[in-house]
Protein backbone atom coordinates (compact mmCIF):
# COMPACT_ATOMS: atom_id res chain seq x y z
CA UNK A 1 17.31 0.79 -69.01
CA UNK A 2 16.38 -2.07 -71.37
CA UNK A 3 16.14 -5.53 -70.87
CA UNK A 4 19.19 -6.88 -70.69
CA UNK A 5 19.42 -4.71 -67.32
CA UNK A 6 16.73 -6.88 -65.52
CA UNK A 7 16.54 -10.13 -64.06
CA UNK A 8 13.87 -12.64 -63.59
CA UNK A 9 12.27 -13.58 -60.49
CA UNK A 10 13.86 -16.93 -60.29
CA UNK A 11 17.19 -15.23 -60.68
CA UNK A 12 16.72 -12.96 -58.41
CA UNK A 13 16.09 -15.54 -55.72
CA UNK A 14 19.03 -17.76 -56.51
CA UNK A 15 21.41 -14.76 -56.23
CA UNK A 16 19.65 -13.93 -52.78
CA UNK A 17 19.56 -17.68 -51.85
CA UNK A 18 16.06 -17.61 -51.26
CA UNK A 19 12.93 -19.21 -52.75
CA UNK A 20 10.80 -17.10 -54.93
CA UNK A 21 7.60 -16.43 -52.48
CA UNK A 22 10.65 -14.97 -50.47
CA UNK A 23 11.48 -12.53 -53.23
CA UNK A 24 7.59 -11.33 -53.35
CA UNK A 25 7.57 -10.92 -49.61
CA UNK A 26 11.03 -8.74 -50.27
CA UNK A 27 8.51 -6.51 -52.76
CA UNK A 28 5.28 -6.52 -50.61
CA UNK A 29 7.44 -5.29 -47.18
CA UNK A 30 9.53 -2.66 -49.45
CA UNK A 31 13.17 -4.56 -49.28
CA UNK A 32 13.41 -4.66 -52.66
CA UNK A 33 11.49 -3.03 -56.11
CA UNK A 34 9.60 -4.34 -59.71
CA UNK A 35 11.40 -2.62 -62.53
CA UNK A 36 9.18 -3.97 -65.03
CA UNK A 37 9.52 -2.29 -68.38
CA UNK A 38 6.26 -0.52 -69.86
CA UNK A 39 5.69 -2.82 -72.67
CA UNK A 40 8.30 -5.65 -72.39
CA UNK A 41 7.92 -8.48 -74.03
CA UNK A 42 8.09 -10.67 -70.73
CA UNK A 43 6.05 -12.15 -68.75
CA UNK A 44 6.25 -11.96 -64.74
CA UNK A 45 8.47 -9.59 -62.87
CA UNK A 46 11.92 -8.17 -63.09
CA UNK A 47 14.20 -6.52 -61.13
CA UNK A 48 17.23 -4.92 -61.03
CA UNK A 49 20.11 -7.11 -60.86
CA UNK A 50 22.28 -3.79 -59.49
CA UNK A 51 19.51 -3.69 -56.50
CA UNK A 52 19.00 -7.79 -56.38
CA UNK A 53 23.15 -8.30 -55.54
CA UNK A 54 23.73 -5.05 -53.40
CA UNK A 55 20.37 -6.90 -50.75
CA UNK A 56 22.65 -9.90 -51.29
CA UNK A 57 25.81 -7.91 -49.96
CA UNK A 58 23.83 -6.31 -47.16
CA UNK A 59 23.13 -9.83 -45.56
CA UNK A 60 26.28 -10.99 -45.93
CA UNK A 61 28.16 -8.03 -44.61
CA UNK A 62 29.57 -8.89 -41.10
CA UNK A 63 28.29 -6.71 -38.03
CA UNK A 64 31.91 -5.18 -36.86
CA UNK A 65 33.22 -6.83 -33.34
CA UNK A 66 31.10 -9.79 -33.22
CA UNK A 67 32.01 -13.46 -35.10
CA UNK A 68 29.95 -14.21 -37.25
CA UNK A 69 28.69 -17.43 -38.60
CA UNK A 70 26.68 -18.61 -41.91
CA UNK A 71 24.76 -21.59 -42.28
CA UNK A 72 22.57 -22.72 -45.00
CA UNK A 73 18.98 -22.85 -43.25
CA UNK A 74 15.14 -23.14 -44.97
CA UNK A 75 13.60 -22.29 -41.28
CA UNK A 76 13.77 -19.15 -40.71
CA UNK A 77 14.57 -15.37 -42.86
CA UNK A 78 15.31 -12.67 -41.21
CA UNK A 79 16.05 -9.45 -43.10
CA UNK A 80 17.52 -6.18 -41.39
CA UNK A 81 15.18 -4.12 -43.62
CA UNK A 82 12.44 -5.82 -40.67
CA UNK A 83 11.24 -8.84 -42.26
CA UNK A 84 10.95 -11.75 -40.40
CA UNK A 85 9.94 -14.61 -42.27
CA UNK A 86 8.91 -18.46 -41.04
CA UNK A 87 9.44 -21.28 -44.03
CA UNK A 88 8.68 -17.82 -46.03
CA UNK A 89 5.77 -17.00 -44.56
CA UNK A 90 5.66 -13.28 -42.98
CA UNK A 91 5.92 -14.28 -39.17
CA UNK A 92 3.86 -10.48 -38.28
CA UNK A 93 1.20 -11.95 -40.26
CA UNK A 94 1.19 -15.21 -38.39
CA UNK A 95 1.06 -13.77 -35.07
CA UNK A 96 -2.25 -11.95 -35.82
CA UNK A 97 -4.05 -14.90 -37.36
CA UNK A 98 -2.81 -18.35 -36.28
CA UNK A 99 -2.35 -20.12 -33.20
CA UNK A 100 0.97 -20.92 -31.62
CA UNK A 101 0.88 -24.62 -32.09
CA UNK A 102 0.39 -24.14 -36.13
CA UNK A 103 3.63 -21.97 -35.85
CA UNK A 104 5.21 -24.87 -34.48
CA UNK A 105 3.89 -27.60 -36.98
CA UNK A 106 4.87 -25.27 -39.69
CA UNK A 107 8.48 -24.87 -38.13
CA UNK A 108 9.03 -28.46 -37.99
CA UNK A 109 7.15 -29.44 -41.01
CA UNK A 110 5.53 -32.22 -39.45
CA UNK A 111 1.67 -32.90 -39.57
CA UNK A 112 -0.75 -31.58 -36.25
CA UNK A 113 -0.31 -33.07 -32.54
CA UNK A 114 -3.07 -33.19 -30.26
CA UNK A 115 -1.94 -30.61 -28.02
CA UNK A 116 -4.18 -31.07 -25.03
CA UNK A 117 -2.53 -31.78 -21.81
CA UNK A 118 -0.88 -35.35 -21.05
CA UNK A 119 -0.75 -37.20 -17.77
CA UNK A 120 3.14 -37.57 -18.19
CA UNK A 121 3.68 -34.04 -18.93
CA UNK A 122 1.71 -32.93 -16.53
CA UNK A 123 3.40 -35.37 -14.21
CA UNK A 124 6.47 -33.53 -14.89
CA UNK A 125 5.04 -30.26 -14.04
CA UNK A 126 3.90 -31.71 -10.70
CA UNK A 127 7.68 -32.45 -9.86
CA UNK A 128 8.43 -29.12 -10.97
CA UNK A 129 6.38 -27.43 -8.53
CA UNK A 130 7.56 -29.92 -5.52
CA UNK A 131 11.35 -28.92 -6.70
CA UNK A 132 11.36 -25.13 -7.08
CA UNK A 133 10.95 -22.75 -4.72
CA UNK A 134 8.84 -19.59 -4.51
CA UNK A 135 11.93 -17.66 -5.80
CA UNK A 136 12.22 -19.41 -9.00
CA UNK A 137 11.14 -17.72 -11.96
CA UNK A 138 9.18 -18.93 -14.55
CA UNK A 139 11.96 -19.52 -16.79
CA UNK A 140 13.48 -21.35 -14.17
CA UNK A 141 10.81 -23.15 -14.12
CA UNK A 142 10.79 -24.00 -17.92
CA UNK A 143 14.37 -25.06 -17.96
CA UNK A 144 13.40 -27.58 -15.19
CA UNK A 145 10.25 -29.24 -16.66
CA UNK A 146 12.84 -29.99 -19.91
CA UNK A 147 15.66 -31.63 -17.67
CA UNK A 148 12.64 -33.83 -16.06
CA UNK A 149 12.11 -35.13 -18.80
CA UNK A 150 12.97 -38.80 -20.52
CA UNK A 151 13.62 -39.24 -24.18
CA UNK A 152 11.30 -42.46 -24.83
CA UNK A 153 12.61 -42.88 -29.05
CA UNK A 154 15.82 -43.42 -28.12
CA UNK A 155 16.74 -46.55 -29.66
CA UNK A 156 13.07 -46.58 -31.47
CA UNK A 157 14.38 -48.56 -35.15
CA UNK A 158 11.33 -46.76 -36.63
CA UNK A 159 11.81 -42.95 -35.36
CA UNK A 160 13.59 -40.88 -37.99
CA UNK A 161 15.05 -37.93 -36.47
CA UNK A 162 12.52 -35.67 -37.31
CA UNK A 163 10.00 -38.12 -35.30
CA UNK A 164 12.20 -38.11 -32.25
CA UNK A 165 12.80 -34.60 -32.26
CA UNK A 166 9.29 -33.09 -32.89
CA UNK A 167 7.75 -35.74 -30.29
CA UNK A 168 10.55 -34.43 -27.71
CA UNK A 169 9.20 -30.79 -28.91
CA UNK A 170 5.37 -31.55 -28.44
CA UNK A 171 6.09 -33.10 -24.90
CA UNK A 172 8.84 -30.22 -23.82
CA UNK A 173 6.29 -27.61 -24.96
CA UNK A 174 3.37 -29.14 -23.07
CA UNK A 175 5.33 -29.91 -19.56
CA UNK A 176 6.92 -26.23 -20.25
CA UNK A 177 3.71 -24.51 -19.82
CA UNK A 178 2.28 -26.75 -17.38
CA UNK A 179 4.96 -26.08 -15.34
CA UNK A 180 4.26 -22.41 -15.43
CA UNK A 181 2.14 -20.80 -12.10
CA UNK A 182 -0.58 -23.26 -10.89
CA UNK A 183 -1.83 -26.78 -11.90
CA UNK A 184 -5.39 -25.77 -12.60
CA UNK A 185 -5.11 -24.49 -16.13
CA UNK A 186 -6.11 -27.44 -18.17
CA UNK A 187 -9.46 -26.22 -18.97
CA UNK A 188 -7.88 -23.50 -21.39
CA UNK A 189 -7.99 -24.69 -25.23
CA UNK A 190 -4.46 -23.22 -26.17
CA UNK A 191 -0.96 -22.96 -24.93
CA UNK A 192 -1.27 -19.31 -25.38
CA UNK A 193 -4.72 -19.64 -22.92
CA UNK A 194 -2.40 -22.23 -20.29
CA UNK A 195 0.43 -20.09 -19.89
CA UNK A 196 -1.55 -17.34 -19.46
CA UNK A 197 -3.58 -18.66 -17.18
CA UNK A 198 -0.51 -20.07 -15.17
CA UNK A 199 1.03 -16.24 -15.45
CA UNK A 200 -1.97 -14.70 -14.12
CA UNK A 201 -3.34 -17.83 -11.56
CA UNK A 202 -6.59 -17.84 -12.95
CA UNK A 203 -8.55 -18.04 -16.39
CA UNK A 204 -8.09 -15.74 -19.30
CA UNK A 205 -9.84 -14.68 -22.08
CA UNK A 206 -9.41 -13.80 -26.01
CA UNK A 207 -8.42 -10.27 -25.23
CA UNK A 208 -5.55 -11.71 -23.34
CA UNK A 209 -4.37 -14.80 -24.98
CA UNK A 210 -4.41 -12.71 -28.56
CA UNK A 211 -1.40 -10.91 -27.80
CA UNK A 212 0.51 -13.59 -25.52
CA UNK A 213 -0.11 -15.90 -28.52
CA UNK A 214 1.04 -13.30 -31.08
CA UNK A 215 4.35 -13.11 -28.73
CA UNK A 216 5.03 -16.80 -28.55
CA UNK A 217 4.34 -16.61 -32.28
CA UNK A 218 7.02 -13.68 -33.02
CA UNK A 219 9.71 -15.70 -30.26
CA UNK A 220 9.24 -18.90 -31.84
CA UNK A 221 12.65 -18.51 -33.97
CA UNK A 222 15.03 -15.82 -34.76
CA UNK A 223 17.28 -17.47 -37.16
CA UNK A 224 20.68 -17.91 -35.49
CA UNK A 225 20.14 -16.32 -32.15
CA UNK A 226 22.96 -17.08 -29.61
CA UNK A 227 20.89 -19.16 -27.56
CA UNK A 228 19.79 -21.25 -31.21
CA UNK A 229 23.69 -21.17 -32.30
CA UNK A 230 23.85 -23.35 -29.11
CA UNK A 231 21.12 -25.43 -29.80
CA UNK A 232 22.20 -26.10 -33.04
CA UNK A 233 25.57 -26.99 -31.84
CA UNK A 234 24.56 -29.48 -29.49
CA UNK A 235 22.08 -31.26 -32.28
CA UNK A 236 25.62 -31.52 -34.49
CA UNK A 237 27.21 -33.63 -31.59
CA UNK A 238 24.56 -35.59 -31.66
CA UNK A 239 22.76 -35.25 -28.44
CA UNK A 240 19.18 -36.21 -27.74
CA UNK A 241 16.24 -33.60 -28.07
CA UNK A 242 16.12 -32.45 -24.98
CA UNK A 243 19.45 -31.35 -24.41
CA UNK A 244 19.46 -29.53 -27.49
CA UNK A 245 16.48 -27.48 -25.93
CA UNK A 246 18.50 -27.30 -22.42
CA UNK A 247 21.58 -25.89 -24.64
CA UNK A 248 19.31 -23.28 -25.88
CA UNK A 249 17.65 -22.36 -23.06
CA UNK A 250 20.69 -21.93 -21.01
CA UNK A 251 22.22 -19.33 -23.49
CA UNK A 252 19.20 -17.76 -23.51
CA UNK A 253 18.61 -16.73 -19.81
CA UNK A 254 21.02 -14.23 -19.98
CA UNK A 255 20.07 -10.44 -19.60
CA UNK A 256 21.89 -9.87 -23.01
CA UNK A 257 19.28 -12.22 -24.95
CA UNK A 258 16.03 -14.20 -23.36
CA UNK A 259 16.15 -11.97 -19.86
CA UNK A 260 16.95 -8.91 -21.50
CA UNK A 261 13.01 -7.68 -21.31
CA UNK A 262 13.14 -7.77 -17.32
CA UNK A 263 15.73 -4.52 -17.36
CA UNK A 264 13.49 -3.46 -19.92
CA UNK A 265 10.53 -3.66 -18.29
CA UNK A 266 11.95 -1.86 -15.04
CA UNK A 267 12.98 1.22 -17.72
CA UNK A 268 8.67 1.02 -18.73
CA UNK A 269 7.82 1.49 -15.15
CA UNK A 270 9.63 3.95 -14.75
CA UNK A 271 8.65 5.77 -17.35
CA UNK A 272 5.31 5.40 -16.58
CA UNK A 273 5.78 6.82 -13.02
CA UNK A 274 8.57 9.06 -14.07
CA UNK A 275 8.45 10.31 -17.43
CA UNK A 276 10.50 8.78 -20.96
CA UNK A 277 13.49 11.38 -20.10
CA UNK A 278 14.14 10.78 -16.12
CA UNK A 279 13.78 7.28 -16.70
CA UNK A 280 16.61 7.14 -19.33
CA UNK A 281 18.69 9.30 -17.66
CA UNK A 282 19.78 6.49 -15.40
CA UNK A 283 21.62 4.22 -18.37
CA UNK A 284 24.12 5.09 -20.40
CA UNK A 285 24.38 3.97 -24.08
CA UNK A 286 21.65 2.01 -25.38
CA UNK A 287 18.89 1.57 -22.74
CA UNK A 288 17.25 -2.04 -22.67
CA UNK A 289 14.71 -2.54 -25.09
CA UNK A 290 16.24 -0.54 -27.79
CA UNK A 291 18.84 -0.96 -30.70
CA UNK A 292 19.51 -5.05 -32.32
CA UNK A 293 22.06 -6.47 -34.26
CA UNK A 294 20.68 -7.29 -36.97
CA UNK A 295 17.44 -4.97 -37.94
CA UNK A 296 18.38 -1.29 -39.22
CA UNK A 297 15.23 0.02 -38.07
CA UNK A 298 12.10 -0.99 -35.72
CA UNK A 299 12.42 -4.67 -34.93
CA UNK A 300 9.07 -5.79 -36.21
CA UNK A 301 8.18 -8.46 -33.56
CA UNK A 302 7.83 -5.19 -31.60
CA UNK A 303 6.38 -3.07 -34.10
CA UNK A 304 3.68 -5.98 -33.85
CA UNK A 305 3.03 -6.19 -30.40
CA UNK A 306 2.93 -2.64 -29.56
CA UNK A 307 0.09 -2.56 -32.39
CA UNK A 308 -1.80 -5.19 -30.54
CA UNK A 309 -1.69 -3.59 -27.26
CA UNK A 310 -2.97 -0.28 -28.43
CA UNK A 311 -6.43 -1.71 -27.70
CA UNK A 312 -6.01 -3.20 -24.45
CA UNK A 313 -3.44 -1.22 -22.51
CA UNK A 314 -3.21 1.58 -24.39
CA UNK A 315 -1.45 3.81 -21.70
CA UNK A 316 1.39 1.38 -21.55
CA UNK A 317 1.74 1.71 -25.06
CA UNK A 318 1.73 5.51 -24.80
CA UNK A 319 5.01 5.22 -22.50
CA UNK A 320 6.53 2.70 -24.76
CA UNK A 321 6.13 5.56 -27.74
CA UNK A 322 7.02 8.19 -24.85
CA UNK A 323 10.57 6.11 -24.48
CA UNK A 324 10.61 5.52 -28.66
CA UNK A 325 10.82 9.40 -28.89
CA UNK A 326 13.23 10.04 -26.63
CA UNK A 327 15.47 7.45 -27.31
CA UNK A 328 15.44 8.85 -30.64
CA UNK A 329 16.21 12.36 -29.71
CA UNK A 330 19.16 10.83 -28.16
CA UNK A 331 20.55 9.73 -31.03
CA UNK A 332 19.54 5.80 -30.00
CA UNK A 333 18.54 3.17 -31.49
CA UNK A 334 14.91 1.66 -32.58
CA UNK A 335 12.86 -0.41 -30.00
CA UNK A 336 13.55 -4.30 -29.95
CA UNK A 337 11.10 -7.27 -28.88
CA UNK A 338 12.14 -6.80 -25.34
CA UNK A 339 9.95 -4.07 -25.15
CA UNK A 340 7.24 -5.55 -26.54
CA UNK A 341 7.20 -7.95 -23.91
CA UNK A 342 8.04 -5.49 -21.11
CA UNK A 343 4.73 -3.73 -22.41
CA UNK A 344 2.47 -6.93 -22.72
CA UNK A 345 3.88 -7.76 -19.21
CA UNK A 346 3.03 -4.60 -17.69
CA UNK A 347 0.05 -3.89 -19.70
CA UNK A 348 -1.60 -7.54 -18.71
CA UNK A 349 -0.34 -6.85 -15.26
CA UNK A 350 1.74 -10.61 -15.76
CA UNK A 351 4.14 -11.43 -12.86
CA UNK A 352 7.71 -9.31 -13.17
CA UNK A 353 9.89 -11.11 -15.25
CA UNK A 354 6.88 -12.47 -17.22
CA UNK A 355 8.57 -11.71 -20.47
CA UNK A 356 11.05 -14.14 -20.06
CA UNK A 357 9.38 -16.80 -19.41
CA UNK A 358 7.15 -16.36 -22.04
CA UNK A 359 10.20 -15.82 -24.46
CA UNK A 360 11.95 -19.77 -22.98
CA UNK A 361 8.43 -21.41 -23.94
CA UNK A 362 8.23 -19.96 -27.23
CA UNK A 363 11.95 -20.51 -28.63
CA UNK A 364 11.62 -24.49 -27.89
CA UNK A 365 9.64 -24.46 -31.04
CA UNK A 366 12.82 -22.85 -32.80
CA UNK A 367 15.70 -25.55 -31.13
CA UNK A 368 13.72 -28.18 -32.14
CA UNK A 369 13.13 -26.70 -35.11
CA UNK A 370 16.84 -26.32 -35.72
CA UNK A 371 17.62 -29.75 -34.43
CA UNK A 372 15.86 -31.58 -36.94
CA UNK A 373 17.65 -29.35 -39.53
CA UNK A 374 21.42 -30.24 -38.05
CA UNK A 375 20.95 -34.02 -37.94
CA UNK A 376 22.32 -35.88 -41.58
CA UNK A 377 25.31 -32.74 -41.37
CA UNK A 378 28.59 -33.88 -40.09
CA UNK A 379 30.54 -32.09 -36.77
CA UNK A 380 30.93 -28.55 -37.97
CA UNK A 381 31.12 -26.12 -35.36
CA UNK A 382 34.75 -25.71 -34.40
CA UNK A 383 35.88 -22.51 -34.95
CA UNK A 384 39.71 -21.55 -34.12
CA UNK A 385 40.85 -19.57 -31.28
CA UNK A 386 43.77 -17.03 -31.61
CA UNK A 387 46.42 -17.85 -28.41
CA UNK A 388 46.98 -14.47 -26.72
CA UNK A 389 48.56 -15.31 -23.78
CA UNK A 390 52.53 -15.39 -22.72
């Protein structure tokens, strides 16, 4: 191979439509390889432009049976090889080291709120608990605190849209979480250390908010998820904030996407009081938790939560590799982030259907994110039907 074969970094990222950190996080996670020359007479890296346009091919090649849809985005990167990537920074790295509410600054590129709990929001929250019932769900719960509440820019001649929308995020994020369990959580620090404490009814501590931070961290976006396909769709008609987070959240309380951890986390019981193969023999095909559209191997939101649990419920984690193993002997596919959260759920002993919840707070950082990203575009999303009827 000489030179001629190789390509610089820069062209490397404009063929993959990335910026050039992106490339280097392709190299340090294994997606793609330096073919630097022993004693080339340039500077910097190279690549192979062979191995640079076949990545390129791989993310555009459509997943058979499902529509597919591209967009032009600079939020979020998600690569099948298991890199998940926020504004190009690696979103596994995130989760271990910075707080939730950074995440969310970083999403919306806007400078820090003050993130400690408001009267209004926590108003909201108060009408919350006076309108659900013991049988709502947390989720439920979520969805309601974001209907409550009142858009206050509209009409504001000095909001841009990236004011508007990140204010409607801060305040849907707060009331979200307050809304969550009991109203006697304000003395935790974080949103991480609120909802947990709202989960669990009382006060929590590092060793649990670490990994129900690292989760809201890893939910915060997914590129475009159904439920942020929806969001985004409702930004391009131009509604206000907050029904582009109800759009959102409605598509994603289905047990195909945002509830899918609850069936899930029924399959970890059961494996923990069963064993991996009786408790699979009950579902045929893929069992929840396992196999994703998009990621060829181990999804790593749940690669990264697993690996934070191993400390503090380490039995739980044992069935989730139990299940891993036999799914795989099965011919299956890889575990997804719903069993992440079924094993932070069980393994925190949080209320059943915990994982949802926790997954509605945490994408509101990713509609709003994706709001602010529609507005300037013009009405796009009308795909055509094909009439099959007489």
């Amino acid at each position: 191979m000489d030179d001629a074969d190789l390509i610089s970094t820069s062209v490397a990222a404009e063929l993959l439509g990335v910026q050039v950190r992106t490339v280097y996080a392709y190299v340090s996670r294994g997606v793609l390889t330096r073919a630097d020359l022993v004693g080339s007479r340039h500077d910097g890296s190279r690549f192979r432009r062979s191995e640079v346009l076949a990545l390129a091919e791989r993310h555009r090649r459509a997943v058979a049976g499902r529509f597919e849809l591209t967009i032009d985005t600079r939020i979020t990167s998600l690569i099948p090889e298991g890199v998940l990537l926020y504004r190009g920074a690696d979103a596994t790295q995130l989760a271990t080291d910075t707080a939730y509410e950074r995440v969310v600054e970083l999403l919306w590129e806007c400078p820090e709120f003050d993130w400690a709990p408001t009267p209004s929001t926590d108003g909201v929250a108060s009408q919350v608990r006076r309108l659900c019932g013991p049988e709502a769900t947390g989720a439920d719960r979520v969805r309601m605190a974001v209907h409550l509440l009142h858009d206050g820019t509209q009409g504001d001649p000095v909001a841009t849209d990236t004011t508007r929308f990140a204010r409607a995020g801060h305040a849907a994020l707060l009331a979200a979480v307050a809304s969550v369990g009991t109203p006697d959580h304000t003395a935790q620090d974080t949103l991480a250390g609120r909802l947990g404490h709202g989960l669990l009814g009382r006060a929590v501590d590092a060793a649990e908010t670490t990994p129900l931070n690292a989760a809201l961290v890893l939910l915060a976006d997914h590129e475009l998820a159904t439920s942020t396909l929806a969001a985004r769709t409702a930004a391009g008609t131009g509604a206000p904030p907050y029904l582009v987070v109800l759009a959102g959240l409605s598509a994603l309380g289905g047990p195909r996407h945002g509830s899918a951890s609850v069936a899930a986390e029924h399959l970890l019981r059961r494996s923990i009081d069963d064993g991996a193969s009786a408790a699979l023999d009950a579902y045929e095909g893929s069992p929840p938790g396992f196999g994703h559209a998009v990621y060829r191997g181990i999804d790593p939101r749940a690669e990264t939560l697993l690996g934070l649990l191993e400390e503090t419920a380490p039995k739980v984690v044992a069935a989730a590799d139990a299940l891993r193993l036999e799914v795989h002997r099965r011919g299956g596919g890889y575990p997804n982030v719903d069993l992440g959260l079924a094993a932070l759920a069980v393994g925190h002993d949080l209320p059943h259907g915990a994982g949802e919840t926790i997954f509605s707070v945490a994408r509101i950082a990713g509609f709003i994110a994706h709001g602010i990203e529609e507005q300037g575009h013009p009405l796009r999303f009308r795909p055509r039907a094909i009439y099959t009827g007489d």
